[in-house]
N, C-alpha and C. Protein backbone atom coordinates (compact mmCIF):
# COMPACT_ATOMS: atom_id res chain seq x y z
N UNK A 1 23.42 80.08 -34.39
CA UNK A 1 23.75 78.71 -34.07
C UNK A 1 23.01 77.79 -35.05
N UNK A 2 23.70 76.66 -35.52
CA UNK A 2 23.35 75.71 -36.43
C UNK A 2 22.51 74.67 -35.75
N UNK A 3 21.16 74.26 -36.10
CA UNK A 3 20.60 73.45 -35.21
C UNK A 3 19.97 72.22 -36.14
N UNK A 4 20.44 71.24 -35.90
CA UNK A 4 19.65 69.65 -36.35
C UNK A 4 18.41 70.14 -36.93
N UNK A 5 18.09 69.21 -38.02
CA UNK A 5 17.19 69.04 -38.81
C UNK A 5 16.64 70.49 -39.32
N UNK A 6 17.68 71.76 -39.28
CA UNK A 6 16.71 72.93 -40.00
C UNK A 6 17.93 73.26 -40.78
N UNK A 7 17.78 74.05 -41.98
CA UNK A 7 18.43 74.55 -42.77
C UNK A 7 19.61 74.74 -42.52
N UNK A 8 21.26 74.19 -43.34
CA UNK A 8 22.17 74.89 -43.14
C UNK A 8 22.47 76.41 -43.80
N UNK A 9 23.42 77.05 -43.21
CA UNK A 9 23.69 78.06 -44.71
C UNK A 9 23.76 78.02 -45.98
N UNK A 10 23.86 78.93 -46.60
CA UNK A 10 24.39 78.71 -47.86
C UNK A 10 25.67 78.37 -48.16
N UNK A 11 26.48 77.17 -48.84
CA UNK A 11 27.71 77.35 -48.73
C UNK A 11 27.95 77.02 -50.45
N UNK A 12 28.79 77.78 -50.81
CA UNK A 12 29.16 77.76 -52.55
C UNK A 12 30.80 78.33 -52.31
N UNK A 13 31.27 77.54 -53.29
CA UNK A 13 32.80 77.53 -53.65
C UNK A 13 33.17 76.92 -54.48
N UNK A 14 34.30 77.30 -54.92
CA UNK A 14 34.76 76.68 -56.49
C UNK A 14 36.00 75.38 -55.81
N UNK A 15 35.46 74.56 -56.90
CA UNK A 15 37.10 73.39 -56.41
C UNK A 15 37.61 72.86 -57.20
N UNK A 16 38.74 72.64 -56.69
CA UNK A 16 40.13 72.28 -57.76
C UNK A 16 39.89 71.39 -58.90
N UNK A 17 38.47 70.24 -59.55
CA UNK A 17 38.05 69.94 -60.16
C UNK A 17 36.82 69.68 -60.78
N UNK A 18 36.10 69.62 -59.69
CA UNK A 18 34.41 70.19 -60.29
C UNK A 18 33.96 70.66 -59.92
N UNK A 19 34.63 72.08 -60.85
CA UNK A 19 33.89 72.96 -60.54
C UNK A 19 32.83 73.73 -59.27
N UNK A 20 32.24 74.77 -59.36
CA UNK A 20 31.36 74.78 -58.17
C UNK A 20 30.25 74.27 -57.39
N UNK A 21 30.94 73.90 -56.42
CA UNK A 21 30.43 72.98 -55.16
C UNK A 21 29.20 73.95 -54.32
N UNK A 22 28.20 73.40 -54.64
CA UNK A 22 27.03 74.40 -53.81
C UNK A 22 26.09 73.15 -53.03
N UNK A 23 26.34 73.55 -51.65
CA UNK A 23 25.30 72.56 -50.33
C UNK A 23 24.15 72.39 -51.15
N UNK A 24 23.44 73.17 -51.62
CA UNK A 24 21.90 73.05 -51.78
C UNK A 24 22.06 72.20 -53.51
N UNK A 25 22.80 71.59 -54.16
CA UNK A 25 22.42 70.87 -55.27
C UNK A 25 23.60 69.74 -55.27
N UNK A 26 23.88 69.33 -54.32
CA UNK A 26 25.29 68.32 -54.38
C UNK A 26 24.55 66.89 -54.46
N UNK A 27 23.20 67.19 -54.10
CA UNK A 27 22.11 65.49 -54.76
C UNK A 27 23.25 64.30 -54.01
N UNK A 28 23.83 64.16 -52.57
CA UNK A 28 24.28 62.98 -52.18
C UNK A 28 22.80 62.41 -51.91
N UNK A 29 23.24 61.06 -51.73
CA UNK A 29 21.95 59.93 -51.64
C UNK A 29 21.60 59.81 -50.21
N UNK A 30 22.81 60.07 -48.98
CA UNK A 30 21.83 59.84 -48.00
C UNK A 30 22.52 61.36 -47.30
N UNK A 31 23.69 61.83 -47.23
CA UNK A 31 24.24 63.09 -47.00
C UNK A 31 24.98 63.57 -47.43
N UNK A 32 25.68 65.04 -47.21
CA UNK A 32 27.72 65.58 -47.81
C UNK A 32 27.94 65.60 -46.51
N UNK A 33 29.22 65.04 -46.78
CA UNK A 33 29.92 65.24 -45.37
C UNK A 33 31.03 66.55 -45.80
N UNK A 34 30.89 67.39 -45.19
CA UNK A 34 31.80 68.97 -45.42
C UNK A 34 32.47 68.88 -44.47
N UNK A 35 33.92 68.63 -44.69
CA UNK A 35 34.80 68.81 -44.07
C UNK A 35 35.77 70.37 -43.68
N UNK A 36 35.59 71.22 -42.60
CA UNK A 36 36.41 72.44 -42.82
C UNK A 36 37.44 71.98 -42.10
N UNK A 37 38.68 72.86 -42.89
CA UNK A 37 40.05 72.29 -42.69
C UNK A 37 40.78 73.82 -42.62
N UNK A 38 41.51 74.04 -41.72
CA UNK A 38 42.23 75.33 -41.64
C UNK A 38 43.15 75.82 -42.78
N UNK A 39 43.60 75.03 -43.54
CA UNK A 39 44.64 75.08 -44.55
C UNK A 39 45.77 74.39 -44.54
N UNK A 40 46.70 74.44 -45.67
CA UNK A 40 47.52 73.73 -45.90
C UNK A 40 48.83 74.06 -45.01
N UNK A 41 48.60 75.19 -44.12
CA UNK A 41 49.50 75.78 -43.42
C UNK A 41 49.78 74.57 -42.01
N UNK A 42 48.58 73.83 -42.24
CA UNK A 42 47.90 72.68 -40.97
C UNK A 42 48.56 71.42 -41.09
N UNK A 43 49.51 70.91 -40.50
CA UNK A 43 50.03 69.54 -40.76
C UNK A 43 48.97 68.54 -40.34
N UNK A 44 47.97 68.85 -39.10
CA UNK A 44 46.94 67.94 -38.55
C UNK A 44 46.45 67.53 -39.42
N UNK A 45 45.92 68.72 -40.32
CA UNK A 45 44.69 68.55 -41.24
C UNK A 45 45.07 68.02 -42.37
N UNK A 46 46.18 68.06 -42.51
CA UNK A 46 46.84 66.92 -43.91
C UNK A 46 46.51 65.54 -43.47
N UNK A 47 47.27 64.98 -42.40
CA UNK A 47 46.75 63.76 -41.63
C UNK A 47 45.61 63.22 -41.58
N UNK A 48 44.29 64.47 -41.27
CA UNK A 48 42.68 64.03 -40.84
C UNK A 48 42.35 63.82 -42.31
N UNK A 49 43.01 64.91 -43.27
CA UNK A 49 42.50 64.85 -45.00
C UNK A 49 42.70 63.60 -45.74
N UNK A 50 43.79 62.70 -45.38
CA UNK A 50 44.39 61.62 -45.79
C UNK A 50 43.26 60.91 -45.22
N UNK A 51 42.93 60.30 -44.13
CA UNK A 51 42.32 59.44 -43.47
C UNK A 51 40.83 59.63 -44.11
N UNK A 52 40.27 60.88 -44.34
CA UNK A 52 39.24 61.14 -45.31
C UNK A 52 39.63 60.56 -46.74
N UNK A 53 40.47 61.42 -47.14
CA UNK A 53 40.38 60.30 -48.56
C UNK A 53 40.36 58.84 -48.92
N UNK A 54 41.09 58.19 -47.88
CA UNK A 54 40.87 56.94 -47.84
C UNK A 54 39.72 56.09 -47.88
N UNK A 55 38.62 57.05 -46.82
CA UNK A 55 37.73 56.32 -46.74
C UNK A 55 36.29 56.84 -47.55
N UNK A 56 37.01 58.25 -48.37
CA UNK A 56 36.11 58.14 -49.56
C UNK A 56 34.99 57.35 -50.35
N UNK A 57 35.86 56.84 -50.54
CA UNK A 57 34.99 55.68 -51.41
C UNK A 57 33.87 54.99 -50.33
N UNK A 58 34.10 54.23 -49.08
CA UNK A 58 33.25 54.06 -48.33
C UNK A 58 32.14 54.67 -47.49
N UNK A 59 32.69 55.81 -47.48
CA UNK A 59 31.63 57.21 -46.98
C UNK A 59 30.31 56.67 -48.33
N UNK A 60 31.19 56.62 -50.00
CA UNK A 60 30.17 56.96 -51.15
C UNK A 60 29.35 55.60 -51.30
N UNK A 61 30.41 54.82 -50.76
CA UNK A 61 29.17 53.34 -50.60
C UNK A 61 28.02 53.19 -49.74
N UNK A 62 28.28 54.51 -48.74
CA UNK A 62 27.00 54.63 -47.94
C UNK A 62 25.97 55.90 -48.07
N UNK A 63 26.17 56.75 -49.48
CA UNK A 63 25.48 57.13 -49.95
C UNK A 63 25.82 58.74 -49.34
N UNK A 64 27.25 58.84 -49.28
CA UNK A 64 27.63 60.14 -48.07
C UNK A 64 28.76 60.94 -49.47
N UNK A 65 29.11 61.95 -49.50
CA UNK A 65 29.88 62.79 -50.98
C UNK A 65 30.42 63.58 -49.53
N UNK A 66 31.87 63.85 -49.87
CA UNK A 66 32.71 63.90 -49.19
C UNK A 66 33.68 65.66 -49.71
N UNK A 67 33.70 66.52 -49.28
CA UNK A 67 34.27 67.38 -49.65
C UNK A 67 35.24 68.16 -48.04
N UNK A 68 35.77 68.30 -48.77
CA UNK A 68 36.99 69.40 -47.58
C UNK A 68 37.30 70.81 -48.39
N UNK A 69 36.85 71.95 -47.19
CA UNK A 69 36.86 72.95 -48.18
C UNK A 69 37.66 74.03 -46.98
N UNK A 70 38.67 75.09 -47.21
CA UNK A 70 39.05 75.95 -46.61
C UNK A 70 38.97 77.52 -47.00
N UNK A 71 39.71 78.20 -46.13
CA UNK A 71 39.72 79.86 -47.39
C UNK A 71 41.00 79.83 -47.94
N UNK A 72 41.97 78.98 -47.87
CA UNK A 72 43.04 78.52 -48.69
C UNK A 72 42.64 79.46 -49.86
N UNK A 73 43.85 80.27 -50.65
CA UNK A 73 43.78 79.99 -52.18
C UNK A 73 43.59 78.96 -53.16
N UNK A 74 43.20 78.94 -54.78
CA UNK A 74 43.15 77.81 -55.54
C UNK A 74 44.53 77.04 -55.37
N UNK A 75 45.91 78.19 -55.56
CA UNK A 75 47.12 77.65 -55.12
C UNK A 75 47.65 76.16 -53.86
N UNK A 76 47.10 77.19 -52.49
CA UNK A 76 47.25 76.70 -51.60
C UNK A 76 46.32 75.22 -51.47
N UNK A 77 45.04 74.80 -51.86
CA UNK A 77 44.50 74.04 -51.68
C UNK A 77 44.72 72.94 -52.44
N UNK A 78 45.64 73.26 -53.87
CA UNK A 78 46.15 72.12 -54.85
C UNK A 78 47.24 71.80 -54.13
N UNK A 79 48.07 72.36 -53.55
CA UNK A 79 49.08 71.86 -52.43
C UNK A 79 48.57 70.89 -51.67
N UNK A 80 47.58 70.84 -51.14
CA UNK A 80 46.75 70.11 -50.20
C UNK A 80 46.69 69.23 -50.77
N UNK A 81 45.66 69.35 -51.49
CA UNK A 81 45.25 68.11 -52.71
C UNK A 81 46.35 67.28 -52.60
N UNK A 82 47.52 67.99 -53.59
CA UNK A 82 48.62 67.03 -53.77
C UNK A 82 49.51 66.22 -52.57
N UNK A 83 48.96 66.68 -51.52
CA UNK A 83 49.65 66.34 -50.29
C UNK A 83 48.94 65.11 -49.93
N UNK A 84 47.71 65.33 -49.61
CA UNK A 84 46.88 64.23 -49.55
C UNK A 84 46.57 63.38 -50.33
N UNK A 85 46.65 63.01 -51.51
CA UNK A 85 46.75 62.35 -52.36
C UNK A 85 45.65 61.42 -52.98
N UNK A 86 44.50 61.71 -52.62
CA UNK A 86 43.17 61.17 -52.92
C UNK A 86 42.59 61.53 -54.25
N UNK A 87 42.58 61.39 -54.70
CA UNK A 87 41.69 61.99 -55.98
C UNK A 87 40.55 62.06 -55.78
N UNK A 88 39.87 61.09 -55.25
CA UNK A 88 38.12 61.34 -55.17
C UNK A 88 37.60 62.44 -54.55
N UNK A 89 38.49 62.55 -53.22
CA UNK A 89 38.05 63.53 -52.14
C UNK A 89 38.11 64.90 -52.88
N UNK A 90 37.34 65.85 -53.04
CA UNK A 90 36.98 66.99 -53.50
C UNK A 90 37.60 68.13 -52.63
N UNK A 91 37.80 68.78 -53.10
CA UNK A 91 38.27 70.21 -52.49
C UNK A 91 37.77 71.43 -53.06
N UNK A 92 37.51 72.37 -51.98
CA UNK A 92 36.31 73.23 -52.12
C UNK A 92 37.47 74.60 -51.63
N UNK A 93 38.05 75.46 -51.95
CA UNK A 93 38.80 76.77 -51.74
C UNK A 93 38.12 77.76 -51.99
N UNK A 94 38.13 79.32 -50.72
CA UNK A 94 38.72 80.45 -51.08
C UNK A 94 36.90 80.52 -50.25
N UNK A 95 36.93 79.51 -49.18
CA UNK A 95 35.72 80.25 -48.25
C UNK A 95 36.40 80.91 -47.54
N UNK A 96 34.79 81.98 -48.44
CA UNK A 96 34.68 83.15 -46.98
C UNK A 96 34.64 82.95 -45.85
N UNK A 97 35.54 84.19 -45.33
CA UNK A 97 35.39 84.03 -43.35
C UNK A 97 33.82 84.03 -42.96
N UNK A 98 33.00 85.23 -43.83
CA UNK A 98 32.10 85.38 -42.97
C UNK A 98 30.89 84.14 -43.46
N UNK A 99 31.51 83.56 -44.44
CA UNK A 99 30.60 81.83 -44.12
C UNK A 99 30.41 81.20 -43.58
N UNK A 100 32.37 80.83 -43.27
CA UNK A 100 32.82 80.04 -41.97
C UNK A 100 32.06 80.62 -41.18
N UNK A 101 31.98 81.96 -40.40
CA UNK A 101 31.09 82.15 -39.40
C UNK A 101 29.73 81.80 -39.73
N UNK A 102 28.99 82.30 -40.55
CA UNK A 102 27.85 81.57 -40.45
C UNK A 102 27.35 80.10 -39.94
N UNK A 103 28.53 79.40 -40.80
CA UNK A 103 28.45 77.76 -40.32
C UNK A 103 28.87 77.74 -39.10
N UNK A 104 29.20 78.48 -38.27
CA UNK A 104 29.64 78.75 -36.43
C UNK A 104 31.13 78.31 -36.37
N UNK A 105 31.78 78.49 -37.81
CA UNK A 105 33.24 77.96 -37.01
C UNK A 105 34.10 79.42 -36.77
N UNK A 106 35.01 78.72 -35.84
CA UNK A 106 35.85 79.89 -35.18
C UNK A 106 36.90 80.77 -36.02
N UNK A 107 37.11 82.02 -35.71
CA UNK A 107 37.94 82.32 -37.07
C UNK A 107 39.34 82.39 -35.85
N UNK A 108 40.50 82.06 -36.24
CA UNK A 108 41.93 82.17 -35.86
C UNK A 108 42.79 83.40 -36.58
N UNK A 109 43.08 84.24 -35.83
CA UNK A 109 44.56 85.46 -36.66
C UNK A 109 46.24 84.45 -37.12
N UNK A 110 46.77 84.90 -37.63
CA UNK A 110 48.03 84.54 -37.45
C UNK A 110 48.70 84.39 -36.77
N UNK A 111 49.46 82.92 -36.52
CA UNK A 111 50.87 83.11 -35.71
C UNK A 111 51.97 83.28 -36.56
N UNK A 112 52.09 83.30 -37.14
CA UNK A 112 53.37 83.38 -38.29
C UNK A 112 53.87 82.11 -39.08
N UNK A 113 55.02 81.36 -38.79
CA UNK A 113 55.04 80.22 -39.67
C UNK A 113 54.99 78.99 -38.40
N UNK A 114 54.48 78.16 -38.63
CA UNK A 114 54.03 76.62 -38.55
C UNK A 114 55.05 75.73 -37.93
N UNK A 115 54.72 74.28 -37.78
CA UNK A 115 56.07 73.77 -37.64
C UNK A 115 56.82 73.09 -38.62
N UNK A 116 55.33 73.13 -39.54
CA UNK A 116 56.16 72.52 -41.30
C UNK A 116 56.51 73.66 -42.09
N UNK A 117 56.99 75.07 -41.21
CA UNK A 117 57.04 76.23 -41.94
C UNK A 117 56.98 76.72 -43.14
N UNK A 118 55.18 76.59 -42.72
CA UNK A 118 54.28 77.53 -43.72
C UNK A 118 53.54 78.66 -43.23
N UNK A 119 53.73 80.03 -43.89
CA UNK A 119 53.00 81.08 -42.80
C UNK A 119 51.40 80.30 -42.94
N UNK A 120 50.86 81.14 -42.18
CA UNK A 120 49.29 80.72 -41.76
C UNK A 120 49.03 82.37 -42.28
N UNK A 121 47.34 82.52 -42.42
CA UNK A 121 46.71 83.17 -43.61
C UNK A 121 46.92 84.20 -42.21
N UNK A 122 46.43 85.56 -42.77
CA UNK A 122 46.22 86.50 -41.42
C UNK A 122 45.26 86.22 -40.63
N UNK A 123 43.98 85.24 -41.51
CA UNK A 123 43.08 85.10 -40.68
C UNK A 123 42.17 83.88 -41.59
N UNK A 124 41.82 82.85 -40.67
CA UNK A 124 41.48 81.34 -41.37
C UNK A 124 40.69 80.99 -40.31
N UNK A 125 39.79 79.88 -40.43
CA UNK A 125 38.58 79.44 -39.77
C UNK A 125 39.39 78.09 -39.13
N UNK A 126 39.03 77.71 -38.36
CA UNK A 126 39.49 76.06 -37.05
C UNK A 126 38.57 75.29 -38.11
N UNK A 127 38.59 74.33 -37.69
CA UNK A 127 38.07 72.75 -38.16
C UNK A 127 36.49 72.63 -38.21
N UNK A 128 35.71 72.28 -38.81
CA UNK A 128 34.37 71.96 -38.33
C UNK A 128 34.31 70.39 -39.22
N UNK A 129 33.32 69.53 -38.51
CA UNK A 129 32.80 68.46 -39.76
C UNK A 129 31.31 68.62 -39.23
N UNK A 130 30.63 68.37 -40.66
CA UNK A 130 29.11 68.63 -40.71
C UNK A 130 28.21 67.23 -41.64
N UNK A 131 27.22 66.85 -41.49
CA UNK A 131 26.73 65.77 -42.38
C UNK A 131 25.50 66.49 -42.21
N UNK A 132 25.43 67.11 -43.63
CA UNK A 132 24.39 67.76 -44.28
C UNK A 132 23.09 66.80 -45.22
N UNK A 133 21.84 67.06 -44.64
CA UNK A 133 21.07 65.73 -45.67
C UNK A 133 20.53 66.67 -47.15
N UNK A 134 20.32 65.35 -47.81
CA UNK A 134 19.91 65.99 -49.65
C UNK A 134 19.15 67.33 -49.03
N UNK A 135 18.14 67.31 -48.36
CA UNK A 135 17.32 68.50 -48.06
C UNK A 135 17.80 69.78 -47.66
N UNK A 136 19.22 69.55 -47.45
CA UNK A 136 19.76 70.91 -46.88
C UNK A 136 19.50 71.29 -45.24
N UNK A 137 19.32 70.10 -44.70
CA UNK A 137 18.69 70.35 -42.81
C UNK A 137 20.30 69.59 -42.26
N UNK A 138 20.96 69.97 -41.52
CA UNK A 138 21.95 69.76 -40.67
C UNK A 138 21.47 67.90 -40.29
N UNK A 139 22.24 67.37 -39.61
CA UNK A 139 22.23 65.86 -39.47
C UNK A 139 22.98 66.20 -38.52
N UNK A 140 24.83 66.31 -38.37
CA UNK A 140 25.54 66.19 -37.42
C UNK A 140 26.33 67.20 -37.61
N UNK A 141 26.86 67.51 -36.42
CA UNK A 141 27.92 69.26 -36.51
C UNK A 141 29.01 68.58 -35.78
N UNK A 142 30.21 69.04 -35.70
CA UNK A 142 31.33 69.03 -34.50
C UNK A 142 32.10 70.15 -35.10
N UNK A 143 32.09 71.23 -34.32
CA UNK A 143 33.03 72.70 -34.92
C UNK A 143 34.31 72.43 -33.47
N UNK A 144 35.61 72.94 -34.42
CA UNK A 144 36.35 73.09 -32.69
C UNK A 144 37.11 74.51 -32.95
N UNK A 145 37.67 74.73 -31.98
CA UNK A 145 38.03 75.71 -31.37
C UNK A 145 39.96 75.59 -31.49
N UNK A 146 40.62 74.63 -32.12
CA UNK A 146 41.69 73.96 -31.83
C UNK A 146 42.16 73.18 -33.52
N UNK A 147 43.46 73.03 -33.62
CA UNK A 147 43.10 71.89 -34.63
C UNK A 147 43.49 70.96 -34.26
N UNK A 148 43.38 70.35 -32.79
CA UNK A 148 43.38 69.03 -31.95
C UNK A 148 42.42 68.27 -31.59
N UNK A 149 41.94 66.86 -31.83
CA UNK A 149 40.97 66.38 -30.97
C UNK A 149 39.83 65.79 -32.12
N UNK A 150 39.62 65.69 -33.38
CA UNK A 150 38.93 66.12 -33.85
C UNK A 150 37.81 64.49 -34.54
N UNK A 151 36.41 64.40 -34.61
CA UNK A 151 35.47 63.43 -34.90
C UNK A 151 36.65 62.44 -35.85
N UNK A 152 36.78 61.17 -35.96
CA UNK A 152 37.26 60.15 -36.18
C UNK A 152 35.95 59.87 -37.10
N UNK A 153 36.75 59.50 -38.66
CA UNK A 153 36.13 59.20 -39.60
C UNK A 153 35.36 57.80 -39.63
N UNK A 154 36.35 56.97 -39.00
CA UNK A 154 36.31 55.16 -39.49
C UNK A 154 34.94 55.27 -38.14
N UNK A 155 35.19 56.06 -37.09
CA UNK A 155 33.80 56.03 -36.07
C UNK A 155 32.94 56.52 -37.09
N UNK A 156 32.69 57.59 -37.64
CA UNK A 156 31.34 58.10 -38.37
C UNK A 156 30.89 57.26 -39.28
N UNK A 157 31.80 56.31 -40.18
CA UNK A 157 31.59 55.56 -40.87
C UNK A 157 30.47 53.99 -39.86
N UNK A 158 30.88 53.46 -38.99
CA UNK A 158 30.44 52.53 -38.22
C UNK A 158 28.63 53.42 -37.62
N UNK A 159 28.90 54.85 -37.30
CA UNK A 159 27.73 54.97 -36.69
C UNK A 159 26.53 55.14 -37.99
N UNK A 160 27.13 55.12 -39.28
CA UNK A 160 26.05 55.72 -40.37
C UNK A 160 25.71 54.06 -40.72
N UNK A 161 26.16 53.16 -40.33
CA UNK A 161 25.59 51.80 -40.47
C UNK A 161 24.55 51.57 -39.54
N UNK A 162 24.76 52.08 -38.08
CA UNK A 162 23.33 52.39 -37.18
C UNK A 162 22.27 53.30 -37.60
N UNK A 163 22.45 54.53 -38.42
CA UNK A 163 21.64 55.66 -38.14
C UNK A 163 21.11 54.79 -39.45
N UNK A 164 21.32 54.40 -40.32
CA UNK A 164 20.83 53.91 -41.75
C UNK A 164 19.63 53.00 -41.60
N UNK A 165 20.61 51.85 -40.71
CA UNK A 165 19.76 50.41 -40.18
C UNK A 165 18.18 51.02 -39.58
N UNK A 166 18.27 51.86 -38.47
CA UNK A 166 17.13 52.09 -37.89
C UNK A 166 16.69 53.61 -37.59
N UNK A 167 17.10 54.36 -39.10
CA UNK A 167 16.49 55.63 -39.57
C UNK A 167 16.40 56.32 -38.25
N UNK A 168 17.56 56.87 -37.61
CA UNK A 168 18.10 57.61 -36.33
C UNK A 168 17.68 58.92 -36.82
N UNK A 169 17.19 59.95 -36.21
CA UNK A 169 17.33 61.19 -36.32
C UNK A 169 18.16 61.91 -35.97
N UNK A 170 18.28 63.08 -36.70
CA UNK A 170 19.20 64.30 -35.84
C UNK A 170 19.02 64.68 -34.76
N UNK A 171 19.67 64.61 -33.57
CA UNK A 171 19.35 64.49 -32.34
C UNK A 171 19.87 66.40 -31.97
N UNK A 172 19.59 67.00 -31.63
CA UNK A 172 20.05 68.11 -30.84
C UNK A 172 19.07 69.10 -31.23
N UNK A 173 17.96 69.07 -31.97
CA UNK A 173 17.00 69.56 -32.34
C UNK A 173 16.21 70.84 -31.39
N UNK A 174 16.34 70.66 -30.14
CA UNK A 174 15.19 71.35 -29.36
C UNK A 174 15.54 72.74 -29.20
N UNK A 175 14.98 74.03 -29.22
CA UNK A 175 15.56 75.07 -28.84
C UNK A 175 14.64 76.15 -27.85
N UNK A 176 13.58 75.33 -27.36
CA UNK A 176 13.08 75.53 -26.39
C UNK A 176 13.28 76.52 -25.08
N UNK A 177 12.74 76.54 -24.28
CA UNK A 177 12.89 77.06 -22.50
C UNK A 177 12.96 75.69 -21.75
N UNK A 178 14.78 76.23 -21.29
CA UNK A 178 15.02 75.34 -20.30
C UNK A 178 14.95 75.69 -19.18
């Protein structure tokens, strides 16, 4: 289990334009926000990817580097790309499952094809969003189980104007005896 303020995994992957993307040297100014996205097989996640790219640029005005990364092929994830249509927003392809697990997200088998009929991989990770700090210690997690339901960007954007203003900590920290 991934816990506030201690080390995330290791996460390294190559992306569709610069090159390889590694957690531990991405030097954002106040976090990366890592977006996992099931693939392009995902109509949701085209939708949530768009609404990310948009607000790209404002994530980077608050000192936040923005990547969405799946186990997509290089293929499949330039599809994406091109679907979503952001340029800034980065894309990170061809994570490992057993990363995704590390980072605690869920792995899904195949159902076959989609409703924008595209098969789905035999086996692909659900959604997670994470705000990782320069130090490499977790900040915020939301992994799901679904690709329904999922953290609202323009909210994360409004709460990093609180956590900034009055230097909020990562809250979920304790792992104690309850």
């Amino acid at each position: 289990m991934l816990v506030p303020r201690q080390p995330v995994p290791d996460l390294k992957v190559e992306t569709l334009t610069s090159g390889t993307f590694d957690i531990a040297g991405d030097e954002a100014g106040f976090a990366t926000l890592v977006v996992f996205y099931r693939g392009l097989h995902c109509p949701i996640c085209g939708t949530y990817l768009k609404e990310l790219g948009r607000l790209t640029p404002d994530f980077a005005a608050k000192g936040v580097k923005t990547i969405a990364i799946s186990s997509d092929t290089r293929d499949r994830a330039g599809q994406m790309a091109d679907k979503v249509g952001f340029p800034d927003l980065r894309f990170g392809y061809g994570l490992p499952l057993s990363v995704a697990r590390n980072w605690g997200l869920f792995i899904s088998t195949s159902r076959g094809k989609t409703s924008i009929g595209i098969d789905e991989p035999e086996l692909f990770s659900e959604p997670g969003v994470f705000l990782v700090k320069p130090d490499g210690t977790l900040y915020f997690a939301a992994v799901q189980t679904m690709p329904f339901v999922r953290p609202h960007f323009q909210e994360l954007l409004g709460a990093l104007d609180f956590v900034q203003k009055n230097d909020y900590p990562a809250r979920g920290e304790y792992t104690g005896a309850v």
